[in-house]
Protein backbone atom coordinates (compact mmCIF):
# COMPACT_ATOMS: atom_id res chain seq x y z
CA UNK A 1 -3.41 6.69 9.45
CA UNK A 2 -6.10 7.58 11.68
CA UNK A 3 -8.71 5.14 11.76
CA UNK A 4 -11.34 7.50 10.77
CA UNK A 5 -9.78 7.97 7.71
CA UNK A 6 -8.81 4.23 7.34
CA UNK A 7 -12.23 3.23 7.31
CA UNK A 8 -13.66 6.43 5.48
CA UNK A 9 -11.19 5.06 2.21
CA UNK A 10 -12.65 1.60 2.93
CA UNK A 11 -15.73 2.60 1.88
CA UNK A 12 -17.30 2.57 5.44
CA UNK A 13 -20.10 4.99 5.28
CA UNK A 14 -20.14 6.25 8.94
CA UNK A 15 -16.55 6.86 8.80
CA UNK A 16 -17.41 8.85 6.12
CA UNK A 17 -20.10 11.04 7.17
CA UNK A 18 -17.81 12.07 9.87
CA UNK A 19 -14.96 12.86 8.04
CA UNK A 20 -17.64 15.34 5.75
CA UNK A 21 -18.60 17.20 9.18
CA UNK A 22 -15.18 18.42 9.26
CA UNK A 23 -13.72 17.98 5.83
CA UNK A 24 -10.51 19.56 6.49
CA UNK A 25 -9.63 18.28 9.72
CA UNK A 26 -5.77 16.70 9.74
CA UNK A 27 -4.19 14.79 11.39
CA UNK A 28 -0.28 15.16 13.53
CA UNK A 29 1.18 15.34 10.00
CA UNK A 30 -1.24 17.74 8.90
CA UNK A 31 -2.73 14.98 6.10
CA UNK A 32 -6.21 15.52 5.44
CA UNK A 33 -8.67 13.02 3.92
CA UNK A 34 -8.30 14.10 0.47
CA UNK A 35 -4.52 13.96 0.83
CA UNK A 36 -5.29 10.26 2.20
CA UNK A 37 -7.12 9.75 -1.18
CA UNK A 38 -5.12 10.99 -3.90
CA UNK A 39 -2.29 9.17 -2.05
CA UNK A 40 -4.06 6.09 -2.88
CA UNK A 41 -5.85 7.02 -6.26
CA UNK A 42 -9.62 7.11 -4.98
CA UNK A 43 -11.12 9.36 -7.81
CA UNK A 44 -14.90 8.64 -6.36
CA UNK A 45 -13.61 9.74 -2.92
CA UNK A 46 -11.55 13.04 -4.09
CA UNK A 47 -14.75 14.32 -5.88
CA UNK A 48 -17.01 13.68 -3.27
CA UNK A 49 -14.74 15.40 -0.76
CA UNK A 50 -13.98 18.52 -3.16
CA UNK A 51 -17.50 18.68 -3.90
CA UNK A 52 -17.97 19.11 0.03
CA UNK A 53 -15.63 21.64 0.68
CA UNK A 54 -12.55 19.99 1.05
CA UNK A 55 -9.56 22.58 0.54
CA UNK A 56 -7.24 21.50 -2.23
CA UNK A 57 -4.67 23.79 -1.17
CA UNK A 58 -3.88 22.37 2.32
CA UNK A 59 -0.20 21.45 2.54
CA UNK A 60 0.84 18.64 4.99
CA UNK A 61 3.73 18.17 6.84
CA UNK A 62 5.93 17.77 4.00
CA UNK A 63 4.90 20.34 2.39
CA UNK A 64 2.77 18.63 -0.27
CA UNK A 65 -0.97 19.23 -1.37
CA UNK A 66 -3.49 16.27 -2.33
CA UNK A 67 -2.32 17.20 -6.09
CA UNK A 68 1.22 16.60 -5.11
CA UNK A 69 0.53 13.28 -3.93
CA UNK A 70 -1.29 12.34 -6.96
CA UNK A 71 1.22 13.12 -9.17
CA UNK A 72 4.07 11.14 -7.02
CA UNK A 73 2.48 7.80 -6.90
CA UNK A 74 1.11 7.97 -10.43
CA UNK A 75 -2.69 8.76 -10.32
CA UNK A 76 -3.18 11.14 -13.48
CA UNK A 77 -6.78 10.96 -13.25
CA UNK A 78 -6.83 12.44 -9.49
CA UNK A 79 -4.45 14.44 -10.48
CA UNK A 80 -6.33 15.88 -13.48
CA UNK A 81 -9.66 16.24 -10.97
CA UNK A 82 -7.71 18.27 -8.45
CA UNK A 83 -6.08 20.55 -11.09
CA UNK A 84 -2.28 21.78 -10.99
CA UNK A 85 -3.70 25.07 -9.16
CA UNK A 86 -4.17 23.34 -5.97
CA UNK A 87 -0.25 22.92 -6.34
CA UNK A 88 0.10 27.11 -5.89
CA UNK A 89 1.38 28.09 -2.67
CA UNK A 90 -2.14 29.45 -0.20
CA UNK A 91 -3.28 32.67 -1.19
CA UNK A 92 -2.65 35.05 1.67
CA UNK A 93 -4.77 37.57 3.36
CA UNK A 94 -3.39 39.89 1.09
CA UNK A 95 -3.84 38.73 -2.17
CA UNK A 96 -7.13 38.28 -4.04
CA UNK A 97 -8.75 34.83 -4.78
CA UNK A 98 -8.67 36.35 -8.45
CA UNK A 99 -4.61 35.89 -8.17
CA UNK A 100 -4.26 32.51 -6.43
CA UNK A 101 -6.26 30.75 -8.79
CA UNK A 102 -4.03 32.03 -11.77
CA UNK A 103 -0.71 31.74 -9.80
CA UNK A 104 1.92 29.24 -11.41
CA UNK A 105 3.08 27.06 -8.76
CA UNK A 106 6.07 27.83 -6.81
CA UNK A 107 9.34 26.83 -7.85
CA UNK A 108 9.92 24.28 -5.16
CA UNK A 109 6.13 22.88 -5.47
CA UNK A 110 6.60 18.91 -6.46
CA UNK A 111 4.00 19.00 -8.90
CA UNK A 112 6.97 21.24 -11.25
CA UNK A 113 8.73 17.51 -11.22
CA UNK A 114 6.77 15.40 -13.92
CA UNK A 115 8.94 12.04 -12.65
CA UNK A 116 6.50 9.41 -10.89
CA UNK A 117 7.19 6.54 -9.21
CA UNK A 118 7.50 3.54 -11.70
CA UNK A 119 5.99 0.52 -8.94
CA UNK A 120 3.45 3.61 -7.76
CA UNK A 121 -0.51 3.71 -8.63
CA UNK A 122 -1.01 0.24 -6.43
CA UNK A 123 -5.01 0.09 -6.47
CA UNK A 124 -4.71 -2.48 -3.57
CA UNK A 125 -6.61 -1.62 -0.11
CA UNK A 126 -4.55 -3.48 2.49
CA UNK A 127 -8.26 -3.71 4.78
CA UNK A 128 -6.53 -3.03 7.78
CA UNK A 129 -9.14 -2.91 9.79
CA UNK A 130 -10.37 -6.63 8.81
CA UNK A 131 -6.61 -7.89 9.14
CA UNK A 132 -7.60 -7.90 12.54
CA UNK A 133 -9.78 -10.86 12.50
CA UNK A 134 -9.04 -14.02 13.83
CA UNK A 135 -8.76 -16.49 10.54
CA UNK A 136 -9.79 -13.81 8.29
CA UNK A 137 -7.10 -14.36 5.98
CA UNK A 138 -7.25 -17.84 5.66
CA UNK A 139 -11.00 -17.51 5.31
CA UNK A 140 -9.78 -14.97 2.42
CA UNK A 141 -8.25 -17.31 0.61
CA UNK A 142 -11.07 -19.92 -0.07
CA UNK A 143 -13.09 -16.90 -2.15
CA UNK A 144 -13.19 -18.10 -5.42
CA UNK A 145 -11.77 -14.65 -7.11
CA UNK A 146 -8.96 -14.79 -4.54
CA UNK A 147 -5.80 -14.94 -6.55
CA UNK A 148 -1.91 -14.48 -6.48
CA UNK A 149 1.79 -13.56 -7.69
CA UNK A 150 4.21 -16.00 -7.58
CA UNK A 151 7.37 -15.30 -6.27
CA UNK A 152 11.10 -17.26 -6.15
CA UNK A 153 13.45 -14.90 -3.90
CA UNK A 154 14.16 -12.24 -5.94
CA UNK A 155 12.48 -13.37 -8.94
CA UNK A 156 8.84 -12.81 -10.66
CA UNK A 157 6.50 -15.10 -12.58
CA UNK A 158 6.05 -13.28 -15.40
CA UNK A 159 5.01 -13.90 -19.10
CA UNK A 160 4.79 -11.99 -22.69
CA UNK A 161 2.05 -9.53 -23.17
CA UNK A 162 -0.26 -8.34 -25.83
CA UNK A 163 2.11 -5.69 -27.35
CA UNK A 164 5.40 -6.61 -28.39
CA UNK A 165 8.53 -5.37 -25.82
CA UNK A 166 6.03 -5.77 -23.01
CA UNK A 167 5.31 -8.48 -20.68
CA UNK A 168 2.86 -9.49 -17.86
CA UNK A 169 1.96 -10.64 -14.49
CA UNK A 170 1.00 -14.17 -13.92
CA UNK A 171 -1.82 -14.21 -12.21
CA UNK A 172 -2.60 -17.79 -10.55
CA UNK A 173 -6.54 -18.42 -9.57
CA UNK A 174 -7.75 -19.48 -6.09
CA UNK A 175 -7.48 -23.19 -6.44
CA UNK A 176 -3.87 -23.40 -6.71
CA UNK A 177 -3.01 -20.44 -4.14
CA UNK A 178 -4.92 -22.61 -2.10
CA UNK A 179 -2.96 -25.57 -2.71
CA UNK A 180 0.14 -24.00 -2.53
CA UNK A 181 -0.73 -22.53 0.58
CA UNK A 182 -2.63 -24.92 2.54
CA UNK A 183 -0.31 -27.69 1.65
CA UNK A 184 2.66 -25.80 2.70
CA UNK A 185 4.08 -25.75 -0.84
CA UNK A 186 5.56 -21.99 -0.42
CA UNK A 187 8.72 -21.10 1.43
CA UNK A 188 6.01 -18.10 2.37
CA UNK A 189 3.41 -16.27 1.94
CA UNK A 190 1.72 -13.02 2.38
CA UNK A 191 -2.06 -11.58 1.92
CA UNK A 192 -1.64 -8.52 0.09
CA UNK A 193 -5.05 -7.01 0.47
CA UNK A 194 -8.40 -6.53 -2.03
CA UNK A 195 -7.44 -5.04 -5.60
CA UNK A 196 -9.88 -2.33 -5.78
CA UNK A 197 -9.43 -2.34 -9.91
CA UNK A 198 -11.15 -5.49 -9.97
CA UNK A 199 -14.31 -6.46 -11.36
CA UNK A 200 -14.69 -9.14 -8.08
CA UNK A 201 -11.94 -6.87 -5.91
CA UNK A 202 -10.27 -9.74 -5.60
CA UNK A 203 -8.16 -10.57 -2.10
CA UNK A 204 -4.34 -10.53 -3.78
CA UNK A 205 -2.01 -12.78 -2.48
CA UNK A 206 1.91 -13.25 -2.38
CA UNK A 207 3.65 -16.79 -2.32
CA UNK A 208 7.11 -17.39 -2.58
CA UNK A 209 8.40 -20.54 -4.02
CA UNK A 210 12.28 -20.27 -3.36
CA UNK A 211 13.62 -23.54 -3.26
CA UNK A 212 11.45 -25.62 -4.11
CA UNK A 213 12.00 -26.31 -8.41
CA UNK A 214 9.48 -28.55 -9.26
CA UNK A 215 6.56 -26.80 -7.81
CA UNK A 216 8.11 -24.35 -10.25
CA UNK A 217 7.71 -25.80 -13.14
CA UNK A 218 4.25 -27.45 -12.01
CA UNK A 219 2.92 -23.84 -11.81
CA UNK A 220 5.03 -22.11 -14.66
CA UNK A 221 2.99 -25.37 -16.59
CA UNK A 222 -0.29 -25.03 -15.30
CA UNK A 223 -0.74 -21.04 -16.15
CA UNK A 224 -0.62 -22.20 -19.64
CA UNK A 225 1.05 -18.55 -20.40
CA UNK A 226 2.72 -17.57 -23.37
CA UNK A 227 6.42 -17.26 -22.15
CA UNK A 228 6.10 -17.82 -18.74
CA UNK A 229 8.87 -17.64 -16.86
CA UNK A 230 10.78 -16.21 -13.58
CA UNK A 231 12.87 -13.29 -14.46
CA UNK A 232 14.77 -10.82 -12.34
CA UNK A 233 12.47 -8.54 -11.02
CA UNK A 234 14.83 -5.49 -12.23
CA UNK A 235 15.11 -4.86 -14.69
CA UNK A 236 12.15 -7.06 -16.12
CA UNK A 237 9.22 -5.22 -14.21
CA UNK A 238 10.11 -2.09 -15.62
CA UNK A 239 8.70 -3.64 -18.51
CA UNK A 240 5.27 -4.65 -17.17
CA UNK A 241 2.77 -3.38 -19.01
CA UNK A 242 -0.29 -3.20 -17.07
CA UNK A 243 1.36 -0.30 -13.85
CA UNK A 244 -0.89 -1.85 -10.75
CA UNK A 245 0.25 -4.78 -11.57
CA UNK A 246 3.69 -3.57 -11.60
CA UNK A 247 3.08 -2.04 -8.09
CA UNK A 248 1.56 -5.17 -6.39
CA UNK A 249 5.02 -7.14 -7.81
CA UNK A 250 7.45 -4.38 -6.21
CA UNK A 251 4.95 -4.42 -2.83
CA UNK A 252 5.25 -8.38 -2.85
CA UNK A 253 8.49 -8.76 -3.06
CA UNK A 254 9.29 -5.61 -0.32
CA UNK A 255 6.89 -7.46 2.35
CA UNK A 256 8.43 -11.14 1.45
CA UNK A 257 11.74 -10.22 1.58
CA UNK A 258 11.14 -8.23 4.93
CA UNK A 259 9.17 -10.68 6.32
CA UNK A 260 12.40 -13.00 5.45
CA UNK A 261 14.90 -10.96 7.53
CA UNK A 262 12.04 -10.29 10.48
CA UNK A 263 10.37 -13.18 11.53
CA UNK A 264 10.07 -12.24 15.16
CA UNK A 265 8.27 -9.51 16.88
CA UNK A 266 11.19 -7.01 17.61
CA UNK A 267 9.00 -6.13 21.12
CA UNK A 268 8.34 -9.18 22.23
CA UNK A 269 9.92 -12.04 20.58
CA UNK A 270 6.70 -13.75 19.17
CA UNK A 271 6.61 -14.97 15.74
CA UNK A 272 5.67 -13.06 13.41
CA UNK A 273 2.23 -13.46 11.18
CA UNK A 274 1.83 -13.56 7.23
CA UNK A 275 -1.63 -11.52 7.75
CA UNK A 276 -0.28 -7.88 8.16
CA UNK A 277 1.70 -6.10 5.40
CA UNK A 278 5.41 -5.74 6.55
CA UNK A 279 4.14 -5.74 9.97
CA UNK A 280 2.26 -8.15 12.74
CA UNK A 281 3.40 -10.02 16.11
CA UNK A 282 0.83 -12.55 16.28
CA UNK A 283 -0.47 -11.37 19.97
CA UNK A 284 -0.40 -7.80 18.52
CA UNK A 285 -3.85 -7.23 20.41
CA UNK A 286 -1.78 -7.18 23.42
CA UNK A 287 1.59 -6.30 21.95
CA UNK A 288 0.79 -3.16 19.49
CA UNK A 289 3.54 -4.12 17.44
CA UNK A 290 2.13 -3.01 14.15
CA UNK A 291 4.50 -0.76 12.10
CA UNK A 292 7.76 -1.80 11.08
CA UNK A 293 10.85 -0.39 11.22
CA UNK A 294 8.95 3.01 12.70
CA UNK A 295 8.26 -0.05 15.22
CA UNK A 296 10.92 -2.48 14.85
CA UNK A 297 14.01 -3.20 17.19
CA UNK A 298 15.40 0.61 16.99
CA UNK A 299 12.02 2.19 17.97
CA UNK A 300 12.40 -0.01 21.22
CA UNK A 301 16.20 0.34 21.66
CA UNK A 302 16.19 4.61 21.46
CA UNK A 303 13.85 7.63 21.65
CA UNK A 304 12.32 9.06 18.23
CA UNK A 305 13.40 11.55 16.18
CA UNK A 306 13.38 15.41 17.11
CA UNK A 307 9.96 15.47 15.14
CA UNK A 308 8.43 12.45 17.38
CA UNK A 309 7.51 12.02 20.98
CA UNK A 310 9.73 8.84 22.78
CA UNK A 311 7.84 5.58 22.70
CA UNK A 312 6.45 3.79 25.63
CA UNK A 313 4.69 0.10 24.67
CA UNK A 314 3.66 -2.04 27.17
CA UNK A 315 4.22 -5.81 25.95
CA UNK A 316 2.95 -9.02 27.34
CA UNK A 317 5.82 -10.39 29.02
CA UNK A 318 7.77 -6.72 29.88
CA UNK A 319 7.53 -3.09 29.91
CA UNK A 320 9.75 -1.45 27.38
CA UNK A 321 10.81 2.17 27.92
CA UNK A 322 13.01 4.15 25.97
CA UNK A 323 17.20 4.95 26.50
């Protein structure tokens, strides 16, 4: 993502003011801002942009509007603010505006496909830019609305819910994260990034406690919920009730159990760091290693795709060119 755009869905008001001078501008895969945020459910942002201009119609490389995106990851509201026109295929020279607005959308438009993605509508901002910071998330983590999933391999903490049939997230607060993570209690852990559906926007957290049994039950005991157990995640998340929720689970578990088989920077051999999501050599000021598997051992060991130029990194230690 351009950082431009990064920081302009952060809230950064600069970032923002120039992304109105241009509101359509894209990027190499054709995205434009308001693709960037109905991908990641920012109903504020999509009005603001539409209300500036921004062209709903715009298709980007995959041939998907900001409606399409919506609709994929599970953001009905965005989706009902950008309307299923902006779905119709771009009105051409030769047809009046009068017809494109009342066109139905194209056969092969996505937005004819009412399946979304189940672990989809994630309200988390992974603050890329302040995953940059020395110590910032350890610094993170002694916020008092910090809080986290809990994790054993493949397995959730989860616990009964209001509504019969449904169950929920536990949610641990900071002082136990803490604990677990400061006194090395967790086999890992990961910062997720700030849930942007919370009151506080609380910094989400990830620790996995495979292995370790009694530190199990101590936390299983101290969330004092109804139920509370580990379970599978599938095909127990599917019955989560709350759908973020559901999504920060799925997003947990994908970055632990990568960060599991990866734990050394495929460029230059460093450790890897529990900051990033998915991603991060711990020198990657120097290194760039920031976007695994587009980054990982095969984009150093061959050229790109067709679609993508060859990749050239420089690396502390060695130059790495491509085969």
């Amino acid at each position: 993502m351009d950082s431009v755009f990064s920081r302009a869905l952060e809230g950064d008001v600069d970032a923002l003011s120039t992304a109105l001078r241009n509101v359509n501008a894209t990027n190499k895969r054709k995205w434009t801002l308001l693709h960037y945020a109905a991908r990641y459910g920012k109903a504020d942002l999509v009005t603001k942009l539409t209300a500036n201009g921004a062209d709903k119609a715009l298709r980007n490389d995959d041939g998907k509007t900001a409606y399409d995106l919506a609709v994929q990851w599970g953001f009905s509201d965005v989706a009902q603010l950008l309307g299923e026109s902006s779905s119709s295929p771009s009105s051409s020279s030769s047809t009046s505006s009068a017809t494109a607005s009342t066109a139905a959308p194209a056969a092969t438009s996505t937005a004819a496909f009412t399946e979304t993605h189940f672990f989809a509508g994630s309200l988390v901002n992974r603050l890329s830019n302040e995953r940059k910071k020395d110590k910032w998330a350890l610094e993170a983590l002694e916020r008092p609305s910090s809080r986290g999933v809990v994790l054993s391999g493949s397995n959730v903490l989860l616990c009964k819910a209001a509504r019969p049939g449904e169950i929920a997230v536990v949610w641990i607060d900071q002082p136990l994260l803490a604990r677990l993570i400061n006194q090395q209690l967790a086999a890992a852990w990961v910062l997720i990034g700030q849930d942007e559906g919370h009151q506080q926007k609380s910094i989400i957290f990830a620790v996995d406690l495979a292995g370790n049994e009694t530190v199990q039950n101590d936390v299983i005991a101290s969330s004092k919920a109804d139920g509370a157990a580990f379970q599978a995640l599938r095909p127990a998340a599917f019955q989560i009730a709350h759908n973020p929720d559901a999504a920060v689970v799925a997003q947990a578990r994908a970055i632990l159990d990568w960060n599991a088989r990866n734990q050394f920077c495929a460029m230059c051999g460093t450790k890897t760091s529990n900051v990033a999501p998915v991603f991060c050599c711990a020198v990657f000021f120097d290194c760039v290693v920031q976007h695994p598997p587009r980054a990982g051992i095969s984009g150093y060991a061959a050229t790109r795709t067709a679609r993508r130029t060859p990749l050239y990194r420089t690396c502390p230690t060695r130059a790495w060119t491509p085969l």
